[in-house]
Each structure stands twice: as structure tokens, then as C-alpha cells.
Protein backbone atom coordinates (compact mmCIF):
# COMPACT_ATOMS: atom_id res chain seq x y z
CA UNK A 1 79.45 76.33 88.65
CA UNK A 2 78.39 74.16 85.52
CA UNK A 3 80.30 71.06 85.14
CA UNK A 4 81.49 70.21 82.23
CA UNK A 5 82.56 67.04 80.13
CA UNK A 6 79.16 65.05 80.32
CA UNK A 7 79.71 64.98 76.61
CA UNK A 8 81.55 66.85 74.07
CA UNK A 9 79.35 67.85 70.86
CA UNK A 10 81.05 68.13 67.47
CA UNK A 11 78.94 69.89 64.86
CA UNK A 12 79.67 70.26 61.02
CA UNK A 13 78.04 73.66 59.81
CA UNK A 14 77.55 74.98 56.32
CA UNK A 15 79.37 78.04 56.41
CA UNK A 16 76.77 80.50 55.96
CA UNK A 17 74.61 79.58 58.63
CA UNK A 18 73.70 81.66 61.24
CA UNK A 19 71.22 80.02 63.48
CA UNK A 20 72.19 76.59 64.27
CA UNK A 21 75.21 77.08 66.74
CA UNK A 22 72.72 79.87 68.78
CA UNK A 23 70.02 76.97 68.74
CA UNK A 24 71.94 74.06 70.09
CA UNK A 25 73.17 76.76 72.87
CA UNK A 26 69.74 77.08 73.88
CA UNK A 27 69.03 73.29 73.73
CA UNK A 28 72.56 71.94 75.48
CA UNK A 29 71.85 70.73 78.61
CA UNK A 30 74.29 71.96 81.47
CA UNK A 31 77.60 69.97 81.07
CA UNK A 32 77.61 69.21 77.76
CA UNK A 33 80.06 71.44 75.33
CA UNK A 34 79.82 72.03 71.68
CA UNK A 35 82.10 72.34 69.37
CA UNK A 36 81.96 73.72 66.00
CA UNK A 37 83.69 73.37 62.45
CA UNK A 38 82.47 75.16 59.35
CA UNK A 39 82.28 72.82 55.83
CA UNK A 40 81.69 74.58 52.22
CA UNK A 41 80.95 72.80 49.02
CA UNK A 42 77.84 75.41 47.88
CA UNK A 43 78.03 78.47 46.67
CA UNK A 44 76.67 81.29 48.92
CA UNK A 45 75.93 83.71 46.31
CA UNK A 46 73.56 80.97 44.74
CA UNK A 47 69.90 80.29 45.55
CA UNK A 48 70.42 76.88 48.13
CA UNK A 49 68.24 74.62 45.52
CA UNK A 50 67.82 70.91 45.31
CA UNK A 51 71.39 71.37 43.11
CA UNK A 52 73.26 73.45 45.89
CA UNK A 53 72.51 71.19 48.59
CA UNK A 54 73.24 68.43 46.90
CA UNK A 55 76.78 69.84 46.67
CA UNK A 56 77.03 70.41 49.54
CA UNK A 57 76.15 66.97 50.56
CA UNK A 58 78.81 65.02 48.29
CA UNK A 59 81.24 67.39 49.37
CA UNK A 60 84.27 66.22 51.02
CA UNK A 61 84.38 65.94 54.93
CA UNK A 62 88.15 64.81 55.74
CA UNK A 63 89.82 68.59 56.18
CA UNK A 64 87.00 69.56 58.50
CA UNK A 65 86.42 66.82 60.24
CA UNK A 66 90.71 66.55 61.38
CA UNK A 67 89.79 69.82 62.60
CA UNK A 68 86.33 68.56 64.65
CA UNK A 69 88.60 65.25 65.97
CA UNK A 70 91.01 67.61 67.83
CA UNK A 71 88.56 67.93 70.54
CA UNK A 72 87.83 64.23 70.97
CA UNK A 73 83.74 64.54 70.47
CA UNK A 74 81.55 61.93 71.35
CA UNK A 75 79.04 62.64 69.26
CA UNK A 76 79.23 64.30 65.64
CA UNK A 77 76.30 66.53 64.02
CA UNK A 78 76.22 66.66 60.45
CA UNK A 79 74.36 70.17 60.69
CA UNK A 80 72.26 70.92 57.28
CA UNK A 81 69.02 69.04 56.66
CA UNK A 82 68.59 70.05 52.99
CA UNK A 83 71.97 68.66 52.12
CA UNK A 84 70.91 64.55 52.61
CA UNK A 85 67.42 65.31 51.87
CA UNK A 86 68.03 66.40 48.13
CA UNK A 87 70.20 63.05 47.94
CA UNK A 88 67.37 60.36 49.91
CA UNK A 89 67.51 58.05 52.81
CA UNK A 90 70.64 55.91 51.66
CA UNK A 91 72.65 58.93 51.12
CA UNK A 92 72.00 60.14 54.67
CA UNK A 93 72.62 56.50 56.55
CA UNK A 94 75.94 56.37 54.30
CA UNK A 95 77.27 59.64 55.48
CA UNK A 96 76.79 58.85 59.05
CA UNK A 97 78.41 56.11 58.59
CA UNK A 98 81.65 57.20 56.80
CA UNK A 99 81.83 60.02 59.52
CA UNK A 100 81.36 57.58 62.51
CA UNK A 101 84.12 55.06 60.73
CA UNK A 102 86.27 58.14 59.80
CA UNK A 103 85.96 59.58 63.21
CA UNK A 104 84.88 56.60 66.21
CA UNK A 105 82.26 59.18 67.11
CA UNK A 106 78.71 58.51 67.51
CA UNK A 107 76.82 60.69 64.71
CA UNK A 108 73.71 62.51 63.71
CA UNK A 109 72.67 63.67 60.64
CA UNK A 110 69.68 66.05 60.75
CA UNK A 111 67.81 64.83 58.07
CA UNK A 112 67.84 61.41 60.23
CA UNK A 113 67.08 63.17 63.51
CA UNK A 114 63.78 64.20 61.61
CA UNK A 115 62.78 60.76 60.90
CA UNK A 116 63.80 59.38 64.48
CA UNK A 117 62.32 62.25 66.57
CA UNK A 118 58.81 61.25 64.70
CA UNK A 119 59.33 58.06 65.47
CA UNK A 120 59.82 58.40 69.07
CA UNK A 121 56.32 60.46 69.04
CA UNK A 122 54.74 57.65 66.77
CA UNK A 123 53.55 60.01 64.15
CA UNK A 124 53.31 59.15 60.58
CA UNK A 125 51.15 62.23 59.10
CA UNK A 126 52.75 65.80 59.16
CA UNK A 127 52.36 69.16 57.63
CA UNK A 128 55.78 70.24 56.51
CA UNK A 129 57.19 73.99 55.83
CA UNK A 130 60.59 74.99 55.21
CA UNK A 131 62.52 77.69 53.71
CA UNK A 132 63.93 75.86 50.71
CA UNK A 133 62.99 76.71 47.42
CA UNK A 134 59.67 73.99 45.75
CA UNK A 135 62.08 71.87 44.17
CA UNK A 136 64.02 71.37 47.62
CA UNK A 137 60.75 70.84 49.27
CA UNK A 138 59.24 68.17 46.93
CA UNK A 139 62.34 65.96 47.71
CA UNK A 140 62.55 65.91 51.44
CA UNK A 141 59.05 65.22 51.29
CA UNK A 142 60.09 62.50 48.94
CA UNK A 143 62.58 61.14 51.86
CA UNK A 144 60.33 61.41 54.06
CA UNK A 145 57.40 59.46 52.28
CA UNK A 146 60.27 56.47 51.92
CA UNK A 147 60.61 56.48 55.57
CA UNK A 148 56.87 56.05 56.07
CA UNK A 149 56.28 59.34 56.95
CA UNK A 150 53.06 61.01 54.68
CA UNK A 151 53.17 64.96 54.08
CA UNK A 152 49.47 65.59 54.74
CA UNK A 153 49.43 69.17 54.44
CA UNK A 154 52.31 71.45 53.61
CA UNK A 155 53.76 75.85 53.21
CA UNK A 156 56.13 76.70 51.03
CA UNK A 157 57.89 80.62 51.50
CA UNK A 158 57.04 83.38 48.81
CA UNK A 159 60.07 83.45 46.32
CA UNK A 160 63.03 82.15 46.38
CA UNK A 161 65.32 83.01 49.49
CA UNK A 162 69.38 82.82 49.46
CA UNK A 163 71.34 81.65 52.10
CA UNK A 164 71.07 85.22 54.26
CA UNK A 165 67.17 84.90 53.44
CA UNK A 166 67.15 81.85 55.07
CA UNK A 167 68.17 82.52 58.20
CA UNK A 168 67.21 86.46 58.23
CA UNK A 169 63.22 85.09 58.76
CA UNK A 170 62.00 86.19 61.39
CA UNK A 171 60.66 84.17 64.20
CA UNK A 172 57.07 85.43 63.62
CA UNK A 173 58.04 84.67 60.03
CA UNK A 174 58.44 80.76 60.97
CA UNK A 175 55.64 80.57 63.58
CA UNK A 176 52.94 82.17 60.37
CA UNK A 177 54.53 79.26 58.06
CA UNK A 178 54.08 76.85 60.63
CA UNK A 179 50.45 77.55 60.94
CA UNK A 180 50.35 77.63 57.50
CA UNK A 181 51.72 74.02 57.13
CA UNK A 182 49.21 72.50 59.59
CA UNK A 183 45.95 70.53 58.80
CA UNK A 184 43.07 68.63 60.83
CA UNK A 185 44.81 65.53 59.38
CA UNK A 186 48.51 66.64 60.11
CA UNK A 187 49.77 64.52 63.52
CA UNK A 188 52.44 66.90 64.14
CA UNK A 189 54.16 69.76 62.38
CA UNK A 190 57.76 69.78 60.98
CA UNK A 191 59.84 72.91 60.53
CA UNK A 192 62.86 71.92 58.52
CA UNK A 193 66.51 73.50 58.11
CA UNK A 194 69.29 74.06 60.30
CA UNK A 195 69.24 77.84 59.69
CA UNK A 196 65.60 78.89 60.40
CA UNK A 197 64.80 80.51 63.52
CA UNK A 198 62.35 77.55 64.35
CA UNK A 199 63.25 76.73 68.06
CA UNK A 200 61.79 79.66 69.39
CA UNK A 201 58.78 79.29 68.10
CA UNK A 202 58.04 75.56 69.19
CA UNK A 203 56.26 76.14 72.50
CA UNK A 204 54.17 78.82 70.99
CA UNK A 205 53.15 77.47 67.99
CA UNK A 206 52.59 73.51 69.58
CA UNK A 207 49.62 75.44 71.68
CA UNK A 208 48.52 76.98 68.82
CA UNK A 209 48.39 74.05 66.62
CA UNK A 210 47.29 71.29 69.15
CA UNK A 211 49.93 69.12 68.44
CA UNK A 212 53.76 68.70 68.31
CA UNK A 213 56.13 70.68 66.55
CA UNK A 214 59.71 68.93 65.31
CA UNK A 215 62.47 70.95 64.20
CA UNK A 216 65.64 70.15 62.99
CA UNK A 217 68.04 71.90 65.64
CA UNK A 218 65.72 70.10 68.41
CA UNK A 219 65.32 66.76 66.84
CA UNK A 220 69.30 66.97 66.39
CA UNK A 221 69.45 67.96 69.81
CA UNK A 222 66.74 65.20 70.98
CA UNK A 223 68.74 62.50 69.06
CA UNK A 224 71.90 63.61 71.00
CA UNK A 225 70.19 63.03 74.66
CA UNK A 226 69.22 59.65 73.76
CA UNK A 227 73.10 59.01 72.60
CA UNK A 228 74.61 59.62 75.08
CA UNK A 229 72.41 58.80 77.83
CA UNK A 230 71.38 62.52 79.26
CA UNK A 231 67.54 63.24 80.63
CA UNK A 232 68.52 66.50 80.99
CA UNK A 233 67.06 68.40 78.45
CA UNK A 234 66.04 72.17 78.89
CA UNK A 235 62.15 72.77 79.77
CA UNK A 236 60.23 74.52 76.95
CA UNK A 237 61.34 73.84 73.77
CA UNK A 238 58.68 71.24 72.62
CA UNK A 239 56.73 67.88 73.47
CA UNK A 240 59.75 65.87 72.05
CA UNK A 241 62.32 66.93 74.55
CA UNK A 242 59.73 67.11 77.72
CA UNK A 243 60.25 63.79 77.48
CA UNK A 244 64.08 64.01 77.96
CA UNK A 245 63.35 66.92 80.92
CA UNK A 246 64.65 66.27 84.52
């Protein structure tokens, strides 16, 4: 029988996303729950551009986070990468801070997650792909340039995908833009957004490439494990949470 209450997992997830709460299933280590709220402040008939996500971002957290408090978390995931990214590096620190201070819960944001799981692998050149729309892209390459990180190499998708786009791609979809993104010079490879299908394609496409592969969902997950003290991380899902395997 799993025992529960090693930790209790709050995550804040835009509302039309389909693929992180399946994700962190797969990446929960036994004993840990997670708990989920739903937070709006784009519109999902819209294209998610550097605008949208920005809304999203500034939106206001106190209605769904007295929901996510009821369950007494001990850690807090602010669960959309795009939505910090399109505001920069001080944006993203501030918001985990309000939420801790609103809430007395350890939190992640994933755009942060990002920067700290290449950190812990000491890289400092990636190739970068994502679903977002150009605009979108050139920014969180932007934040990531500010926290030292250098996009060597990069894919952007065909058109411009909506929300159900987004997370509709396929996960031979995300492994082909993955290869896509990489380069000789590229250290490791980052597939960014909460809502792409990119966890089941890190083993495969980290022997393909060579190198690591960071996602969002995992780095969120990765960034989690080192909170709150677990080592035990699932096998298979990358070389960033090996490290955190028992």
C-alpha cells in the first residue's frame, strides 16, 4: 500500500491545459499527493502570444489560491512557463514570492525550475523549442540569456497553435522538434511549456541527442524533490532526475 503524506503538492494550472496534471502523475514519487486548482486570466479562444501569457501572468492569484490552501500544501507550483517568461526574471522571483508570503508554502514557478534544473547540470548553452508562437519564443530566450543561459541553436512549430494545439502535439510531434532544436554546440536541450507532451519523450530523445533533455513538468518536478528533501524520483524520465533516483 503507498503511503501517503511525504508531501502534499499544490499546483496552479491555466485552465486549458491538458498535460501537466498527467505529467506530474508520472513524475510523483510514491507518497507524495498533488493537488490541483485551475487559474484563468487568458482567453482560450485566442492564440497564447507573448500578450496572452502575459495576462495570464499579472492575473490575480487570491480566489484560487484560498482554494489550493484548503489542503495545507507544502509546496506550491505555479504551472505555466510562458506566463513569467513573457514578463522576465524579476517578474517570476516576485510571484513566487507573493505566493509563498500569501500562502507559507514553499513555491515553484516553472519558468524558474528551467533556470535551476540547468544549473544543477552546469549547462549554460541550449537549443530551445517550444510550442509558443516566435514572439513568445524570442522572450523566454530573452529570460533565459539574463540568467546566463545562451540559446545556441533553436525550433520553432509551423503556424501558430491555440491553446488545444498546444497540447494536442503529439509526442512524436515534440521528440521531431526536439531534434530539431539541437546543435553540436547545444549542452543540453530544453522543451518548454507546461502543456506539451514533452516528458515522454525525454529518455528517447536524450539518447538520440547525446545529451540532456529539460522540460518544464520535470524540472518543476526536479525542483520539488530537492524542496522537500525526497531522492525518490521515478527511473526514466531524464539525466536530471537520475540524480534524485533511489
Amino acid at each position: 500500500m503507498t503511503n501517503r503524506g511525504k508531501a502534499r503538492i499544490g499546483v496552479l494550472v491555466p485552465f486549458t491545459n491538458t498535460n501537466l496534471e498527467p505529467d506530474l502523475m508520472l513524475l510523483a514519487p510514491p507518497g507524495m499527493s498533488l493537488h490541483f486548482t485551475r487559474i484563468g486570466g487568458y482567453d482560450a479562444e485566442e492564440i497564447p502570444d507573448e500578450d496572452q501569457m502575459a495576462g495570464l501572468g499579472a492575473t490575480d492569484l487570491d480566489a484560487p489560491l484560498q482554494l489550493l490552501l484548503g489542503v495545507r500544501p507544502d509546496v506550491i507550483l505555479y504551472g505555466c512557463t510562458s506566463a513569467t517568461l513573457s514578463h522576465g526574471p524579476e517578474f517570476d522571483h516576485a510571484l513566487a514570492a507573493r505566493i509563498k508570503s500569501r500562502s507559507g508554502a514553499q513555491t515553484v514557478t516553472a519558468a524558474g525550475a528551467l533556470v535551476a534544473a540547468l544549473r544543477a547540470l552546469d549547462v549554460r548553452k541550449i537549443g530551445f523549442a517550444s510550442p509558443y508562437v516566435t514572439g513568445l519564443n524570442d522572450r523566454a530566450i530573452g529570460f533565459l540569456a539574463d540568467q546566463g543561459i545562451a540559446t545556441v541553436s533553436r525550433a520553432d512549430v509551423a503556424g501558430r497553435l491555440d491553446n488545444t494545439g498546444q497540447g494536442a502535439m503529439t509526442p512524436e510531434a515534440v521528440f521531431d522538434l526536439g531534434r530539431r532544436a539541437d546543435s553540436p554546440e547545444a549542452e543540453a536541450i530544453v522543451l518548454s511549456c507546461t502543456d506539451m507532451r514533452s516528458v515522454e519523450v525525454i529518455a528517447r530523445l536524450e539518447q538520440a541527442a547525446g545529451k540532456p533533455v529539460v522540460t518544464s513538468n520535470q524540472a518543476m518536478m526536479f525542483q520539488v524533490l530537492e524542496t522537500v528533501g525526497s531522492a525518490a524520483a521515478p527511473a526514466g524520465f531524464g539525466t536530471l532526475l537520475d540524480r534524485r533516483t533511489s
